[in-house]
Protein backbone atom coordinates (compact mmCIF):
# COMPACT_ATOMS: atom_id res chain seq x y z
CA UNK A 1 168.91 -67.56 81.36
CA UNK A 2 171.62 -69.34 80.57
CA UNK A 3 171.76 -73.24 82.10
CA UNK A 4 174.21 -73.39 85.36
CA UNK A 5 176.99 -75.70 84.91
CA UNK A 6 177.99 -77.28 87.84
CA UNK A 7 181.29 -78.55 88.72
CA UNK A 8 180.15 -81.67 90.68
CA UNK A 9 176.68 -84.18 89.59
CA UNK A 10 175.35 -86.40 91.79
CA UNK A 11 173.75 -89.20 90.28
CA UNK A 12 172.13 -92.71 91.55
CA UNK A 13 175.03 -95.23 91.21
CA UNK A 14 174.83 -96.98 88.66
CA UNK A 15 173.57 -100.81 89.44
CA UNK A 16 177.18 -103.37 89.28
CA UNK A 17 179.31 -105.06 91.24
CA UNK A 18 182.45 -102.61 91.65
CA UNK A 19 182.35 -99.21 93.45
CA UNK A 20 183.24 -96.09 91.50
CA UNK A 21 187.03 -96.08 92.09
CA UNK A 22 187.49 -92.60 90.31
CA UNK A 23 185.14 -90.91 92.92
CA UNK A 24 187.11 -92.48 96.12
CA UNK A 25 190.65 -91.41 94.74
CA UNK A 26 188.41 -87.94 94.25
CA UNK A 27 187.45 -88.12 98.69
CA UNK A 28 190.73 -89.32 99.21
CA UNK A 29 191.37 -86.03 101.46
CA UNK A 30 187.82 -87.47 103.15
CA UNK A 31 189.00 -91.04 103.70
CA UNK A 32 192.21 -89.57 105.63
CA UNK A 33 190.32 -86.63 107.64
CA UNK A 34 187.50 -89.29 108.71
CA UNK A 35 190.72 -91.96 109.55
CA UNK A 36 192.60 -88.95 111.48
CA UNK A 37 189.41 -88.42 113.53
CA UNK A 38 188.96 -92.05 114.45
CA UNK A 39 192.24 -92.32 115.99
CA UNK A 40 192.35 -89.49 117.75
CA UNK A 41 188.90 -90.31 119.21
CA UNK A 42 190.34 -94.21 119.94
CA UNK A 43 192.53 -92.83 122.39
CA UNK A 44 190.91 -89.31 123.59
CA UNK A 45 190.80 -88.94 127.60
CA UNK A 46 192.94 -92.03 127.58
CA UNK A 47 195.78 -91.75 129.98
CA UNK A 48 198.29 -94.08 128.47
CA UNK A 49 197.10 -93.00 124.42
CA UNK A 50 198.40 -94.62 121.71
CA UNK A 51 200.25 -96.77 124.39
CA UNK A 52 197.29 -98.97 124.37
CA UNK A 53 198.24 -100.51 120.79
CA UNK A 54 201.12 -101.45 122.29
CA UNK A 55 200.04 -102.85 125.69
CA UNK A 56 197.32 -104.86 123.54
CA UNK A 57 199.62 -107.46 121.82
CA UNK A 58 201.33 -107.55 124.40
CA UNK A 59 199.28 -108.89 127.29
CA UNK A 60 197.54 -111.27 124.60
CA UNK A 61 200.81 -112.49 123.69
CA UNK A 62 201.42 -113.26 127.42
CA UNK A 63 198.13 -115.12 128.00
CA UNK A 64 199.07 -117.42 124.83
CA UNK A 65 202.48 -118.08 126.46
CA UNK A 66 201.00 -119.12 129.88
CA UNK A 67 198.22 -120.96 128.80
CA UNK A 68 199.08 -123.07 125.50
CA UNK A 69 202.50 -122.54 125.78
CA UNK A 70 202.97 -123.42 129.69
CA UNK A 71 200.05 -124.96 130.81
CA UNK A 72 197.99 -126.84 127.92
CA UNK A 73 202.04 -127.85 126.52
CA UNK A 74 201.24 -126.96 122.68
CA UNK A 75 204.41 -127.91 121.19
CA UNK A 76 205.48 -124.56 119.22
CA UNK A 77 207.77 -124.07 115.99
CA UNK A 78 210.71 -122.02 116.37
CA UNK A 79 213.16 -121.50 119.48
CA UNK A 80 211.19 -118.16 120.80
CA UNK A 81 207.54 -119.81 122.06
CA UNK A 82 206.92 -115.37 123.06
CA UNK A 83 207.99 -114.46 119.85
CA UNK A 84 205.67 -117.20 117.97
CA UNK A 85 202.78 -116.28 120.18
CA UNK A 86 203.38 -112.63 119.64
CA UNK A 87 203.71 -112.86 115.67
CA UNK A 88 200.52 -114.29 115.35
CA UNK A 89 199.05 -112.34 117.60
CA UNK A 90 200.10 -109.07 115.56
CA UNK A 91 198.99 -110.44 112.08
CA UNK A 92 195.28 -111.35 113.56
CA UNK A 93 194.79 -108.17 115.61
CA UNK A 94 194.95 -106.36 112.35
CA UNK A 95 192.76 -108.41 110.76
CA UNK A 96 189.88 -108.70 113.76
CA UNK A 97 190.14 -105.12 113.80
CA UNK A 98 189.30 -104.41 110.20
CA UNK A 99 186.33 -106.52 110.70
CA UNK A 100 184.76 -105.78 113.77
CA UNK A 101 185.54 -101.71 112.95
CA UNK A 102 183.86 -102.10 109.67
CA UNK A 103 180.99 -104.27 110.69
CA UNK A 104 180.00 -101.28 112.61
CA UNK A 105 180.10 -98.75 109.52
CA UNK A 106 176.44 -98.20 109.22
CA UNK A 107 175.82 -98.10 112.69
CA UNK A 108 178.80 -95.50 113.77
CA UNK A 109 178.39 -92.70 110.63
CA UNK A 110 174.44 -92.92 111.01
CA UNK A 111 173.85 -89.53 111.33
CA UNK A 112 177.06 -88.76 109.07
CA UNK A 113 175.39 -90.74 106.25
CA UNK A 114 171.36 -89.03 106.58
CA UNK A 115 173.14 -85.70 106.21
CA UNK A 116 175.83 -85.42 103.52
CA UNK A 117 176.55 -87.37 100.39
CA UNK A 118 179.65 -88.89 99.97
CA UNK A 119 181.02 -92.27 98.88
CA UNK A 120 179.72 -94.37 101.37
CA UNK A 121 182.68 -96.90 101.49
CA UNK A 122 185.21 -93.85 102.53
CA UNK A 123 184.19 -95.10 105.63
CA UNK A 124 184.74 -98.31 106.41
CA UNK A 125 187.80 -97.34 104.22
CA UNK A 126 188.93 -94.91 106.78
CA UNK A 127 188.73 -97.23 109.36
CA UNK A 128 190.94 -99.88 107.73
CA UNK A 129 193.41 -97.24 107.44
CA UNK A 130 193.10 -96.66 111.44
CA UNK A 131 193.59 -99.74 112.10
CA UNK A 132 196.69 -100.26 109.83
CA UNK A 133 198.19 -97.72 111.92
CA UNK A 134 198.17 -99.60 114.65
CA UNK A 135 199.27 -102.38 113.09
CA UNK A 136 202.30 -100.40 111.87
CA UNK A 137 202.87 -99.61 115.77
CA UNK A 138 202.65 -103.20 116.52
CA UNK A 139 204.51 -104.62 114.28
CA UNK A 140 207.34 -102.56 114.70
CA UNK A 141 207.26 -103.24 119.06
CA UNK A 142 207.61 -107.39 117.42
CA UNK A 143 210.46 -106.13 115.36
CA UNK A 144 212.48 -104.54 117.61
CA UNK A 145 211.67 -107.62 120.18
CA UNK A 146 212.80 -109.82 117.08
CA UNK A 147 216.07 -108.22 117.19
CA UNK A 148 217.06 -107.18 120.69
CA UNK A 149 216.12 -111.34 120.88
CA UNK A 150 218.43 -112.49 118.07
CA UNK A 151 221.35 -109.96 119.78
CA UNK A 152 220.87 -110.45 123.32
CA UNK A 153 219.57 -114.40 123.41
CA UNK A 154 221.10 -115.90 120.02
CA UNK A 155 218.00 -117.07 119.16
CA UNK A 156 219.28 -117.77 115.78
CA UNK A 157 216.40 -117.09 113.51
CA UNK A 158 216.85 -116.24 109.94
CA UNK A 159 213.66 -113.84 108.32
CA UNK A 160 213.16 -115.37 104.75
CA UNK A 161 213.85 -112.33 103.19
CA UNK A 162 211.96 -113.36 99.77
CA UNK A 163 208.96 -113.81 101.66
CA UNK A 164 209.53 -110.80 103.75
CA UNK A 165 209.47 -108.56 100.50
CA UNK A 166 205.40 -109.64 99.97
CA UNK A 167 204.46 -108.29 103.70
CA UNK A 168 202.87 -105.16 101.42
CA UNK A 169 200.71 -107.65 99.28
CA UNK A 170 200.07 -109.56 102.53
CA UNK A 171 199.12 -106.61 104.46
CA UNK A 172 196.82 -105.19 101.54
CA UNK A 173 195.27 -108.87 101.28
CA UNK A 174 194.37 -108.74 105.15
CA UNK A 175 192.67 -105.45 104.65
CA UNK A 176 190.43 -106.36 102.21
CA UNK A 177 189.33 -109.62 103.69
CA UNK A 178 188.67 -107.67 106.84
CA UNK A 179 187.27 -104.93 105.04
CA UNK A 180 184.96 -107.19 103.21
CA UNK A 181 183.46 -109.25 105.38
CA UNK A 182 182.94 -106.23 107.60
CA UNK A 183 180.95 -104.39 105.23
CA UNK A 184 178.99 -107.16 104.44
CA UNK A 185 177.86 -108.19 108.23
CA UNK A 186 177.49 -103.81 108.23
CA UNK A 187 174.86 -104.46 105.97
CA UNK A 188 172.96 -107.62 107.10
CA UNK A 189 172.81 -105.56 110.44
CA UNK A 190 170.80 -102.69 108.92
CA UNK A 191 168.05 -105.37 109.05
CA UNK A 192 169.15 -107.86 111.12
CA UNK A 193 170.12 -106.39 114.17
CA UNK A 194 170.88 -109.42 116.28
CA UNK A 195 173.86 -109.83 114.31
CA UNK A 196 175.92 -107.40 115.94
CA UNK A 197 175.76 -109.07 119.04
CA UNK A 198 177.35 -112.02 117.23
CA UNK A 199 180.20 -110.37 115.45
CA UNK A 200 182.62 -110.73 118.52
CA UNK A 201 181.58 -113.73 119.36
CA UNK A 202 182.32 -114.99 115.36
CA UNK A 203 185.66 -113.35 115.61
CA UNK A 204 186.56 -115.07 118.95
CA UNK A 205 185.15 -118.21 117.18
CA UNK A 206 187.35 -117.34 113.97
CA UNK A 207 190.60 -117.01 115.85
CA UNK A 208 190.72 -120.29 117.37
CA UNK A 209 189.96 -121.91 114.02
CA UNK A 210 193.13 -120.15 112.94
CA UNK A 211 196.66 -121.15 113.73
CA UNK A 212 197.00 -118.05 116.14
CA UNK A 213 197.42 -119.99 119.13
CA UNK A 214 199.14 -123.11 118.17
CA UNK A 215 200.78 -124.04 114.78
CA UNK A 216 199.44 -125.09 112.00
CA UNK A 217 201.18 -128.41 111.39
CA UNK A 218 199.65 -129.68 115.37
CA UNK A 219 196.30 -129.52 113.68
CA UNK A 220 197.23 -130.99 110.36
CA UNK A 221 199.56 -133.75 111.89
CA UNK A 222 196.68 -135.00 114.32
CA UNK A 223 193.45 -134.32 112.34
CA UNK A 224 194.80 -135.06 108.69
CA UNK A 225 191.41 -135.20 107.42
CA UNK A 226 190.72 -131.83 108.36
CA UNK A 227 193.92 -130.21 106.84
CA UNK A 228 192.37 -129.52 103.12
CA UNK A 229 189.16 -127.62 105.70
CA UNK A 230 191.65 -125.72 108.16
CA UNK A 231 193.36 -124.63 105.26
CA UNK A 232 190.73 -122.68 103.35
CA UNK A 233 190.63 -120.65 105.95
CA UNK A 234 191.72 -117.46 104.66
CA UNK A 235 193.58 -116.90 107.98
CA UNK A 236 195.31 -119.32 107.84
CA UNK A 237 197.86 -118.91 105.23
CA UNK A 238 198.18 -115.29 106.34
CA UNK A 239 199.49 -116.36 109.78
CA UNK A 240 201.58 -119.02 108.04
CA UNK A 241 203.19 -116.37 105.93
CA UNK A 242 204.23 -113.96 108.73
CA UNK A 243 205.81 -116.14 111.01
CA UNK A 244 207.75 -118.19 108.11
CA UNK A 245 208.62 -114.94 107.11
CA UNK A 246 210.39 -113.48 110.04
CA UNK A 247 211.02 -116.13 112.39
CA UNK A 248 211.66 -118.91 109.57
CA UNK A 249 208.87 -121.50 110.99
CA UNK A 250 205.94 -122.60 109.46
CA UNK A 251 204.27 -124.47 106.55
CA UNK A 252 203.94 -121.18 104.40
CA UNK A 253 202.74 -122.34 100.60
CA UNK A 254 202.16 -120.33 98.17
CA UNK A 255 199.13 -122.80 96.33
CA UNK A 256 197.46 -121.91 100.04
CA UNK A 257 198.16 -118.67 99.87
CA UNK A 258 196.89 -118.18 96.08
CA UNK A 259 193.58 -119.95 97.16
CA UNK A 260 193.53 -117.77 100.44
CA UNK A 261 193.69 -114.67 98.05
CA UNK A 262 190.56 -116.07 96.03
CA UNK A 263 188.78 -116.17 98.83
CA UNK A 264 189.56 -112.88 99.69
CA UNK A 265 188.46 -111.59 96.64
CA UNK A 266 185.33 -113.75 96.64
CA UNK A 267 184.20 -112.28 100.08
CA UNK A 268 185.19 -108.99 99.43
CA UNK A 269 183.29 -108.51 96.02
CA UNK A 270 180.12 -110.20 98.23
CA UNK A 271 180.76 -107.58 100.97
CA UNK A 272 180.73 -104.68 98.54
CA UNK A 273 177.92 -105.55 96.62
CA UNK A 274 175.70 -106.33 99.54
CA UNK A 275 176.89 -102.97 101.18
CA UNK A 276 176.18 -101.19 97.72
CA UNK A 277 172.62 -102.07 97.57
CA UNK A 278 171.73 -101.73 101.11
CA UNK A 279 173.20 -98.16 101.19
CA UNK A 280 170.36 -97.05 99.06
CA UNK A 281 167.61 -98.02 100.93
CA UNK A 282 169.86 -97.43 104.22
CA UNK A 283 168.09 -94.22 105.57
CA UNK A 284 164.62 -95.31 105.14
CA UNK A 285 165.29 -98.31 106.75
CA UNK A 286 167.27 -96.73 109.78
């Protein structure tokens, strides 16, 4: 007989630090039927439906308003305090989401992954693009409060439109970073299951060392020594970047921003390679 020649080979990856990119472009059709499925299961038997990425920001950006902006007095940059409260609030939803969603890869496709072989990070891929949906939803609810603002109030603000052309390489940056450190606490978890009891707690934790709720020149002005510490946040550039982008505030740099992009990198090559190695071993452990 004649040997079979098949069209597809599965094979053990092959031990390294990157994934296979030529086998995700190859799921690509995967990655955006396991994304469509996630977001119509977000909102199934939900009355209000996609509503709810809406009505999200929104009463978050209200809470910041009242309480640091009201009733704590945090001095704000800009002449919209709703508008700087909202911006921020936009930029880290995206990025909490990414991370919390992904931390839960293993967890959420168990049965998905012990049945059918596929590239494990379409997942956690999929979900990034879920949550950038949203995000897109978001972000245009600020932009149209940006304007109907600027035409009805004369708020005055002027986007920096130079800055506003990198919201793409921004956006993709965020992502990552999420994606990253997602995949990497998705992994620990396979073992260490205590940790995904802290991962919303570490967000929570993460968000308030991040100029979300207050500007990032109130920390730096009254804790100088802590500046060169706040400012390897990752986050923190980020959030810089989007609100000296479109409401022209902010200490935006781009060295910051360069080292912020390291970072990213840094994490999300630790993320993958951790995630690559448990996947292996992740049904026997399971």
């Amino acid at each position: 007989m004649s040997q079979e020649k098949w069209s597809v080979e599965i094979e053990p990856r092959k031990k390294g630090l990157c994934p296979d990119f030529k086998e995700l472009w190859r799921y690509r059709d995967l990655i955006y039927l396991l994304a469509r499925r996630s977001f119509v299961a977000m909102y199934k038997q939900t009355i209000l439906g996609p509503a709810w990425a809406i009505i999200q920001p929104l009463l978050t950006t209200g809470i910041f308003t009242l309480v640091f902006g009201m009733l704590v007095g945090i001095r704000t940059e800009g002449p919209s305090m709703f508008l700087f409260y909202m911006c921020g609030s936009v930029a880290w939803n995206f990025f909490s989401r990414c991370l919390e969603k992904t931390a839960q890869t293993f967890a959420d496709n168990e049965k998905l992954y012990g049945k059918v072989y596929f590239p494990r990070l379409c997942a956690p891929m999929a979900t990034v693009l879920v949550t950038f949906i949203n995000f897109l939803i978001q972000f245009v609810f600020f932009l149209c409060f940006l304007i109907i603002g600027n035409l009805t109030n004369h708020y005055g603000i002027k986007p920096d439109w130079g800055l506003v052309a990198l919201t793409p390489v921004v956006l993709l940056q965020m992502g990552l970073l999420g994606m990253g450190v997602g995949v990497g606490l998705s992994a620990l978890t396979v073992r260490y299951k205590d940790l995904s009891l802290l991962v919303g707690f570490g967000v929570s934790l993460w968000m308030y060392i991040s100029p979300v709720a207050y500007p990032a020149s109130v920390l730096s002005d009254k804790y100088p020594a802590l500046k060169t510490l706040f400012m390897l946040n990752p986050m923190t550039p980020v959030i810089e970047f989007f609100r000296s982008a479109y409401l022209g505030t902010g200490s935006f740099s781009f060295i910051w921003w360069g080292i912020s992009c390291a970072v990213t990198c840094l994490l999300l090559l630790a993320g993958v390679t951790l995630f690559g190695k448990v996947e292996r071993t992740f049904a026997d452990v399971i």
